[in-house]
Protein backbone atom coordinates (compact mmCIF):
# COMPACT_ATOMS: atom_id res chain seq x y z
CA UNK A 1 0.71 9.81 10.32
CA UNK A 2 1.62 8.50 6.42
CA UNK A 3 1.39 9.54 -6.86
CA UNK A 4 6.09 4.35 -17.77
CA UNK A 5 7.53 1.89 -18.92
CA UNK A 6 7.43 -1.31 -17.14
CA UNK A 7 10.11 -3.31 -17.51
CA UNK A 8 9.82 -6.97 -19.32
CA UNK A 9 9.48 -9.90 -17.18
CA UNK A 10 12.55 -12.08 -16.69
CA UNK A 11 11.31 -14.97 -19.24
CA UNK A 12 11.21 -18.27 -18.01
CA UNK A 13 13.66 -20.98 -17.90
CA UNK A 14 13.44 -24.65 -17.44
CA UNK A 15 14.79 -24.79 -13.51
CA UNK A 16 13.55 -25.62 -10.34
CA UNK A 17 13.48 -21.75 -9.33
CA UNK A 18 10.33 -21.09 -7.03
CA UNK A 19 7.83 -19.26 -8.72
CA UNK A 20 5.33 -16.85 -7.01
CA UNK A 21 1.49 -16.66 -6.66
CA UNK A 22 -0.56 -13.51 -6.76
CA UNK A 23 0.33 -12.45 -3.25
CA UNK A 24 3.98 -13.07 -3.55
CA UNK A 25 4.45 -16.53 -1.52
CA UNK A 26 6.95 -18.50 -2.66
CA UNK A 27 5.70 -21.49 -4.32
CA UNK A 28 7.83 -24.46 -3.61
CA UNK A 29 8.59 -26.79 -7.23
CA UNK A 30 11.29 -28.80 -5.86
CA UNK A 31 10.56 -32.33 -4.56
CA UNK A 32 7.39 -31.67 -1.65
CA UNK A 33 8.84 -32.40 1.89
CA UNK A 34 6.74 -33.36 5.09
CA UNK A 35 7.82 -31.50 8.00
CA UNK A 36 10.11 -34.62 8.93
CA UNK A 37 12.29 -33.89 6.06
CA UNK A 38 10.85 -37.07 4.30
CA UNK A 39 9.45 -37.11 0.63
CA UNK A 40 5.47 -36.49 -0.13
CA UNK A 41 4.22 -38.48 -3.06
CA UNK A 42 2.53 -36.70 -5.87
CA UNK A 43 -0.57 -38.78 -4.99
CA UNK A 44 -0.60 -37.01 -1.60
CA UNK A 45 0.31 -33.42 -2.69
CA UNK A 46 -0.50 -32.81 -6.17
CA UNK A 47 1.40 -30.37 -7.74
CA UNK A 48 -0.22 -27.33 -9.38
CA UNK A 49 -0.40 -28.13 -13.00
CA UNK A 50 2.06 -24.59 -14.99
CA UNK A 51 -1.41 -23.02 -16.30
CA UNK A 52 -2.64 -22.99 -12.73
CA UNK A 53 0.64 -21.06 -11.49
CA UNK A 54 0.50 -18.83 -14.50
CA UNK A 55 -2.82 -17.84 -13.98
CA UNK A 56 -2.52 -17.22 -10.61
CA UNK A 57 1.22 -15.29 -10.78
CA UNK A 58 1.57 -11.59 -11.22
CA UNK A 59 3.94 -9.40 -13.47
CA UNK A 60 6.83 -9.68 -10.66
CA UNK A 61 10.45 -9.48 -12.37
CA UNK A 62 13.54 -10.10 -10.72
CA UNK A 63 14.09 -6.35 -10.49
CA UNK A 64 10.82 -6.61 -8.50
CA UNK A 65 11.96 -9.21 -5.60
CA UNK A 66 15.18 -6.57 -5.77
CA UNK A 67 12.99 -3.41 -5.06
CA UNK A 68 11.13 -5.46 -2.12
CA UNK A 69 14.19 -6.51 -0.49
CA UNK A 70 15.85 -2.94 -0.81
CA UNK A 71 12.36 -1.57 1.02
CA UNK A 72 12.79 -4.00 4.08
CA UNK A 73 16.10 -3.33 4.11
CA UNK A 74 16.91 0.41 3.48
CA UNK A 75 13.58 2.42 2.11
CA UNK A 76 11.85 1.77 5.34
CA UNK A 77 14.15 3.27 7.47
CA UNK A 78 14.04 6.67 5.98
CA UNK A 79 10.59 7.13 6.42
CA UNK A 80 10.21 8.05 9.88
CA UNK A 81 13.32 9.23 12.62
CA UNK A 82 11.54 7.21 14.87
CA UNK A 83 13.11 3.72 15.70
CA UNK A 84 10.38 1.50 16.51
CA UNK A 85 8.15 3.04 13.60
CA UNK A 86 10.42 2.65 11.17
CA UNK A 87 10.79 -1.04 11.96
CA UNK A 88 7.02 -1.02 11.62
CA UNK A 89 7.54 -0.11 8.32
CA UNK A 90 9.91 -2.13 7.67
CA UNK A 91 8.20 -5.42 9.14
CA UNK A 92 4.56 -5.00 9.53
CA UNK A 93 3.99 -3.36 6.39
CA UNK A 94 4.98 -5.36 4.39
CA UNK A 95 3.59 -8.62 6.07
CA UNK A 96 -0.04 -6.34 5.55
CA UNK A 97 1.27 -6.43 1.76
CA UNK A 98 1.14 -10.36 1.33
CA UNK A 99 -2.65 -10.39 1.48
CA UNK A 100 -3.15 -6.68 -0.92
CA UNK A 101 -1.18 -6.37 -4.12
CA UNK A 102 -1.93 -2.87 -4.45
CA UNK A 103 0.08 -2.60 -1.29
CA UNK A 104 3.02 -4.39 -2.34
CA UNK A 105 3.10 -2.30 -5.37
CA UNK A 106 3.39 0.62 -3.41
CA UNK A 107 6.10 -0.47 -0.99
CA UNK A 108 8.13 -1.01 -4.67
CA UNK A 109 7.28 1.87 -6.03
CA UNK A 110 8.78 3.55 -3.31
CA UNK A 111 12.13 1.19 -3.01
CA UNK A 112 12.45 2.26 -7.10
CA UNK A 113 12.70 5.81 -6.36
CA UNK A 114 14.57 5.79 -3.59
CA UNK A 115 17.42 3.65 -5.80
CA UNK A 116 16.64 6.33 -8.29
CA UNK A 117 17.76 8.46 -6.16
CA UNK A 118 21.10 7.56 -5.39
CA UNK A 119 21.66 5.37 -8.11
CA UNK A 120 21.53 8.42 -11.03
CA UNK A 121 23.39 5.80 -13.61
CA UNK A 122 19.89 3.69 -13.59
CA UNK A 123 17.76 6.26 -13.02
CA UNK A 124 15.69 5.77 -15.84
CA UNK A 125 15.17 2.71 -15.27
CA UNK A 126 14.06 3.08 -11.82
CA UNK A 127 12.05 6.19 -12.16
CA UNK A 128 10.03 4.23 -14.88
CA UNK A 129 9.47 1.00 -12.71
CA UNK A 130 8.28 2.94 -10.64
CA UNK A 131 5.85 4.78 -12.10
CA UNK A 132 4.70 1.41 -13.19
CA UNK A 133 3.82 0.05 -9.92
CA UNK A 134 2.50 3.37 -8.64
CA UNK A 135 -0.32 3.22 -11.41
CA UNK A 136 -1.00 -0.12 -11.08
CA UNK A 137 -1.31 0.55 -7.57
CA UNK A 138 -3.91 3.62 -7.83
CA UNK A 139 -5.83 1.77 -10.48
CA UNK A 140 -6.50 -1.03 -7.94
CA UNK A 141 -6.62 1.37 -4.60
CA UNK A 142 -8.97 4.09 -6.07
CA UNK A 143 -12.13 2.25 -6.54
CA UNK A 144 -11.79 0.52 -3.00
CA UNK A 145 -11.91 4.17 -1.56
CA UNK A 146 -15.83 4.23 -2.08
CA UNK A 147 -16.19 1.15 -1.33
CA UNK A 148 -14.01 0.84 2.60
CA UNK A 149 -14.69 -2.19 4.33
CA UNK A 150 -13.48 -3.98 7.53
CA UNK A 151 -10.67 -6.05 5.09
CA UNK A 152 -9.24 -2.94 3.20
CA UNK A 153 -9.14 0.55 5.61
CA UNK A 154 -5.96 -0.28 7.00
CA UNK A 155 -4.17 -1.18 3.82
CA UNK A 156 -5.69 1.68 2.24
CA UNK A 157 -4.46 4.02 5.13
CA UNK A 158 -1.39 2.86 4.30
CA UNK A 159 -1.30 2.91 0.57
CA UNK A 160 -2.10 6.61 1.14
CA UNK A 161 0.76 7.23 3.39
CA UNK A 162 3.24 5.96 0.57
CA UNK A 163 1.33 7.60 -1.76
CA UNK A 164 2.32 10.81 -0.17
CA UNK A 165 6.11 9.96 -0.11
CA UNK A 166 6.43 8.86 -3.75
CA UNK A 167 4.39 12.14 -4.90
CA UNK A 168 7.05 13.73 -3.18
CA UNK A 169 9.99 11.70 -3.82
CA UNK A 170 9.02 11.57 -7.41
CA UNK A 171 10.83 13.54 -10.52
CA UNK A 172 9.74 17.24 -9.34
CA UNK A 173 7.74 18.82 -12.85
CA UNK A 174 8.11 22.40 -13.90
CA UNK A 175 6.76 24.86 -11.81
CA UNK A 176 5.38 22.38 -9.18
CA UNK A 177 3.52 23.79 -6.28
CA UNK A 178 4.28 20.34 -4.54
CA UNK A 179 0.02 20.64 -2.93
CA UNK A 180 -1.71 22.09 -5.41
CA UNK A 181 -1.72 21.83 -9.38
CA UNK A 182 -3.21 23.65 -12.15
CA UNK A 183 -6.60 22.22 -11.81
CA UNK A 184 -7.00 21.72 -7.60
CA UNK A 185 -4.76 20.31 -5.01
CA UNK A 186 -2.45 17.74 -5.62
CA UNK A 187 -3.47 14.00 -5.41
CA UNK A 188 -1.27 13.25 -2.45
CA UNK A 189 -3.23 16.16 -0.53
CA UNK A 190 -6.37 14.40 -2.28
CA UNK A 191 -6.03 11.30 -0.53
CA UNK A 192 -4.48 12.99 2.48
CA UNK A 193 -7.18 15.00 3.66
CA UNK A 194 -9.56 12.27 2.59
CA UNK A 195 -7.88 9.62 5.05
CA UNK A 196 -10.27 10.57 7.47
CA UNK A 197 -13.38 8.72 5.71
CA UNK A 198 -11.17 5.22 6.58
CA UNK A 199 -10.41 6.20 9.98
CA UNK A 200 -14.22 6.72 10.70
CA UNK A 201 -15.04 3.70 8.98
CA UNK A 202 -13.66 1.52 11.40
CA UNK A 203 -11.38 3.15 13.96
CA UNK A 204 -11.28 0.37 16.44
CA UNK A 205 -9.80 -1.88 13.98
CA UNK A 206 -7.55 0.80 12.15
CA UNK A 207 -6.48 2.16 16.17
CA UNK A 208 -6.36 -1.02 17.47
CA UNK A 209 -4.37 -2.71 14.95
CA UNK A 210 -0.97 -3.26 13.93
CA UNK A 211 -0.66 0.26 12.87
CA UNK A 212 -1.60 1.53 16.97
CA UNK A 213 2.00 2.44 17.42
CA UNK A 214 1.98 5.10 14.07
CA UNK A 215 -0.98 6.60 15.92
CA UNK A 216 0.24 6.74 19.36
CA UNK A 217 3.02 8.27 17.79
CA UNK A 218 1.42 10.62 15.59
CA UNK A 219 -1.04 11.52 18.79
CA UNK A 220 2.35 12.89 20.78
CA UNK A 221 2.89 14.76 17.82
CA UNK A 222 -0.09 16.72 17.62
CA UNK A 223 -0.16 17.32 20.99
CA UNK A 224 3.23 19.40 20.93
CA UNK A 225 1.58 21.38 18.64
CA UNK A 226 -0.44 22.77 21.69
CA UNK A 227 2.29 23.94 23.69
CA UNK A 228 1.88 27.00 25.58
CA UNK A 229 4.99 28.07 26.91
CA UNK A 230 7.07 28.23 23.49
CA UNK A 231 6.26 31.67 21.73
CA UNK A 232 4.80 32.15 18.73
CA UNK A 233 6.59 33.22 15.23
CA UNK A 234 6.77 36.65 15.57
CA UNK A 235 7.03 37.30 11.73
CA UNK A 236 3.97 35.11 11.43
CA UNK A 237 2.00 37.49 13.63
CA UNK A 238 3.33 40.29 11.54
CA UNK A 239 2.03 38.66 8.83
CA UNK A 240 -1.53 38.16 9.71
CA UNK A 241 -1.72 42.15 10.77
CA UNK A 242 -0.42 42.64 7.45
CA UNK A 243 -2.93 41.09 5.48
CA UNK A 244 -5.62 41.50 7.49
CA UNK A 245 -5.42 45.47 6.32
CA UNK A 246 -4.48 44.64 2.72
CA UNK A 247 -7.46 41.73 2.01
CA UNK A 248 -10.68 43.04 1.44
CA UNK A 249 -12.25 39.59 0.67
CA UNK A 250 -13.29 37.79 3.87
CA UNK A 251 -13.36 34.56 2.96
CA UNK A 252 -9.57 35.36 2.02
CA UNK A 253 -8.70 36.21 5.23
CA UNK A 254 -10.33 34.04 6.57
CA UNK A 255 -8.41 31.57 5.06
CA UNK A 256 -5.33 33.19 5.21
CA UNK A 257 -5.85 33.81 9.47
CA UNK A 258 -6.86 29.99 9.84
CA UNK A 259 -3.63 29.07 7.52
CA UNK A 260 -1.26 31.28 9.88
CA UNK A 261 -2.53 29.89 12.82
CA UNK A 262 -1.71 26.48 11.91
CA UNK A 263 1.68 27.05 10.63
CA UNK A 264 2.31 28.82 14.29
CA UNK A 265 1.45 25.10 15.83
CA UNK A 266 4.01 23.78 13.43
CA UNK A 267 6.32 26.62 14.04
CA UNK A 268 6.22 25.41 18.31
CA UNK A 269 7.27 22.17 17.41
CA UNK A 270 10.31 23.14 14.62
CA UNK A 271 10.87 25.48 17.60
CA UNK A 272 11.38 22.46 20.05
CA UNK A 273 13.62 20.18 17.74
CA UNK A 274 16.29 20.11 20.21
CA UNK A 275 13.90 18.11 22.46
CA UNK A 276 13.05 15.80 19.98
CA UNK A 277 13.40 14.83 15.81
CA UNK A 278 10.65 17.57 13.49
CA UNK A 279 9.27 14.73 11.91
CA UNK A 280 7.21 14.48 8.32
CA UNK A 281 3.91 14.15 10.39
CA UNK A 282 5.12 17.73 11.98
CA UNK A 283 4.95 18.67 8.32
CA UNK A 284 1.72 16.78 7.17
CA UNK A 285 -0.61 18.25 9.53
CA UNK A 286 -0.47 21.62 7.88
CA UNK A 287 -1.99 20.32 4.59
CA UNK A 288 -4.36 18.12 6.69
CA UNK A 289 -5.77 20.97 8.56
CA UNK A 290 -6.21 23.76 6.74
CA UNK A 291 -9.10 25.36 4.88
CA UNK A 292 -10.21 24.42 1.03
CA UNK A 293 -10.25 27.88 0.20
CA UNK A 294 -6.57 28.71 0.87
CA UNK A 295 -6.01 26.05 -1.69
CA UNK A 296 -8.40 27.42 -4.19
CA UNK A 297 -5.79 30.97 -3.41
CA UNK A 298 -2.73 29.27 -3.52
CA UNK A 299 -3.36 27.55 -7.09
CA UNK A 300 -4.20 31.02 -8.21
CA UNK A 301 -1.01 32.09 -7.05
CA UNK A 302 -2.83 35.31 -4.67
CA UNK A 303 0.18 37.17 -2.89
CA UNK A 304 -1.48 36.38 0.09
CA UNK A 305 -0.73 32.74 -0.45
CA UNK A 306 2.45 32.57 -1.92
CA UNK A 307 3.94 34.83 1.45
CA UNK A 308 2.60 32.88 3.69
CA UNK A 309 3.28 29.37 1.55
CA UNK A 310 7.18 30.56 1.63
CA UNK A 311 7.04 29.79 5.71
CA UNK A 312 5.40 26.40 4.61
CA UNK A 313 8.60 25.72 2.92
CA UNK A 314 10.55 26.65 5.68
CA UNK A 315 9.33 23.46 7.10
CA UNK A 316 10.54 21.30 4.61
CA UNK A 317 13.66 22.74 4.90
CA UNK A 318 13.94 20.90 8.63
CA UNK A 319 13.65 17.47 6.35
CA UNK A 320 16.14 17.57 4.17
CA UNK A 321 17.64 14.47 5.97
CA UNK A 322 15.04 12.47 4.01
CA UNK A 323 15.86 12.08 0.57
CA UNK A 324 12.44 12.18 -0.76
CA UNK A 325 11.89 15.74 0.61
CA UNK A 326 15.74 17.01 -0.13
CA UNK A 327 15.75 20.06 -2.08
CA UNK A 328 12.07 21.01 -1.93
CA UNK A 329 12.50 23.77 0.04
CA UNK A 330 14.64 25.73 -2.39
CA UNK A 331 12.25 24.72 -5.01
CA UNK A 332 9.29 26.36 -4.02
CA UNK A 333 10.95 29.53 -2.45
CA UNK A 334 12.48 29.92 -6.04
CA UNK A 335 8.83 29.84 -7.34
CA UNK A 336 7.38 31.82 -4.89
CA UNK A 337 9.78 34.66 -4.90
CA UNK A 338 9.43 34.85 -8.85
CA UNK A 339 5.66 35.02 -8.53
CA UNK A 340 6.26 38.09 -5.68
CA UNK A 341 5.63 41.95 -6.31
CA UNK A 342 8.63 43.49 -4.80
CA UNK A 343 6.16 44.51 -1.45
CA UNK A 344 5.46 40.96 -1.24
CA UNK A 345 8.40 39.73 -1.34
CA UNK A 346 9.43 41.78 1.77
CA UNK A 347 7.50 39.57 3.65
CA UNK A 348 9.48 36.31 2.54
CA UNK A 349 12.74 37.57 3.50
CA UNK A 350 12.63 35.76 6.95
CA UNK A 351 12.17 32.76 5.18
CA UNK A 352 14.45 32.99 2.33
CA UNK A 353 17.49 33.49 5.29
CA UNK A 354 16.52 30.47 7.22
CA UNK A 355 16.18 28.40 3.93
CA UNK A 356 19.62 29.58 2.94
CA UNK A 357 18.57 30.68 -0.75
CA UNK A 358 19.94 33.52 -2.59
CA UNK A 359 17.57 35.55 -4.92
């Protein structure tokens, strides 16, 4: 496994530039050629009359073709520490992206804010291209979600991949919880834990596709989660005593046991990471996995969630190397340790060392 401005279109000028058709193939305007190198007449190959291209061309700039070719050129590589999948991003992707708009969108909104990122001078400018493509993007990807067919599960299993990074890569907001909001969990967890309803659509064609090596990937993943011989976080399992005496709810505990136990799996693999790269999937399968209620707690900001949040973040801390999750560890530990009671906040001091914040 994996969220204004738009900028005004370059206007027009009387040259025989290529122009572009809704799915972003170049349009040829020079003189037609056979495949002989000589010259088609116009009786042969009529050309498209301007209102025909102009009906059938979308709102791509110049700074658009420039945020494609930074994606298959630099944004793809730093989504994944994996070599062959990040040329899968960076090749097969985007070929899926000719034939869904929505897709293409994505794969710019992402190039945007990664330029944002290291281009601070333009960041406006970026940031708000971005956002424009993102939106565009959702408002053409959200209705397909009830509506998953054999043509649009895998591009939609990818939209919500990206979807993911650029909620996380995006401008952070005040107080952000990164999974959860004021209202219920964050979009990107939304569409996240919802990926499953396009994987059962049509799994054979989603599994057996061009996206296969992602999943045999991401199945190697899991299973280290299920290693045996690496021991478990011992402040975790201090952690779980602990609340099991102080909850009296047990639904709460419930959630909070269930929550512990998967960070553990996570936990074995970060443990491992000099056998192999902790990867974002390592990350993503916490989120994935774990009980509704615990979100329902952790939006209410309950002790009980924050504590054992702060190991989530922990995590992230492992993935600083990518530059849409730099920083978020800090972030939330901040938050967390200013929503503590001083007892509480005993139980975060494992974390706050290994993060390498200072209260």
């Amino acid at each position: 496994m994996i969220t204004s401005a738009a900028v005004t279109p370059a206007a027009s000028v009387p040259s025989p530039s290529p122009s572009y058709n809704g799915a972003g193939t170049p349009m040829n305007t020079f003189s037609p050629m056979s495949a002989a190198g000589s010259s088609i007449s116009t009786h042969q190959m009529p050309l498209p009359s301007i209102s025909m291209l102009d009906s059938q061309a979308s709102n791509f700039t110049l700074l658009d073709m420039e945020l494609l070719h930074h994606y298959t050129t630099s944004t793809s590589m730093t989504l994944t520490s994996s070599p062959s999948i990040a040329t899968l991003w960076r090749v097969n992707v985007p070929q899926l992206s000719y034939s869904h708009e929505f897709l293409m969108r994505s794969l710019m909104a992402i190039a945007a804010l990664h330029i944002a990122y290291y281009k601070p001078e333009k960041r406006d400018l970026y940031v708000a291209r971005a956002a424009f493509h993102h939106q565009k993007a959702l408002a053409d990807a959200i209705p397909m979600m009830s509506d998953v067919n054999d043509e649009n599960c895998t591009p939609l299993y990818v939209f919500t991949s990206l979807t993911v990074v650029y909620s996380i890569g995006s401008p952070r907001k005040p107080l952000d919880l990164l999974i959860v909001g004021d209202n219920d969990v964050s979009d990107w967890v939304s569409l996240l834990r919802g990926v499953r309803a396009l994987t059962d659509h049509a799994p054979d064609l989603i599994y057996g596709g061009s996206l296969r090596p992602m999943f045999d990937v991401g199945g190697r993943r899991d299973q280290l989660r299920n290693d045996q011989i690496t021991r478990p976080n011992e402040d975790l399992i201090n952690l779980a005593k602990f609340l099991s005496e102080s909850t009296t709810d047990p639904l709460d505990l419930e959630a909070y046991i269930h929550s512990i136990d998967e960070l553990q799996k996570s936990f074995v693999v970060l443990a491992n990471r000099d056998r192999h790269d902790f990867e974002p999937t390592d990350m993503f399968i916490w989120p994935y996995r774990i009980h509704d209620h615990y979100f329902v707690l952790l939006r209410h900001r309950t002790a009980g969630a924050l504590t054992i949040f702060a190991y989530f973040a922990v995590l992230l801390k492992y993935l600083d190397s990518h530059w849409w999750m730099k920083g978020w560890s800090e972030y939330l530990i901040a938050q967390i340790w200013g929503s503590l009671d001083h007892e509480h906040r005993l139980w975060i001091r494992g974390p706050i060392e290994e993060i390498g914040w200072i209260p």
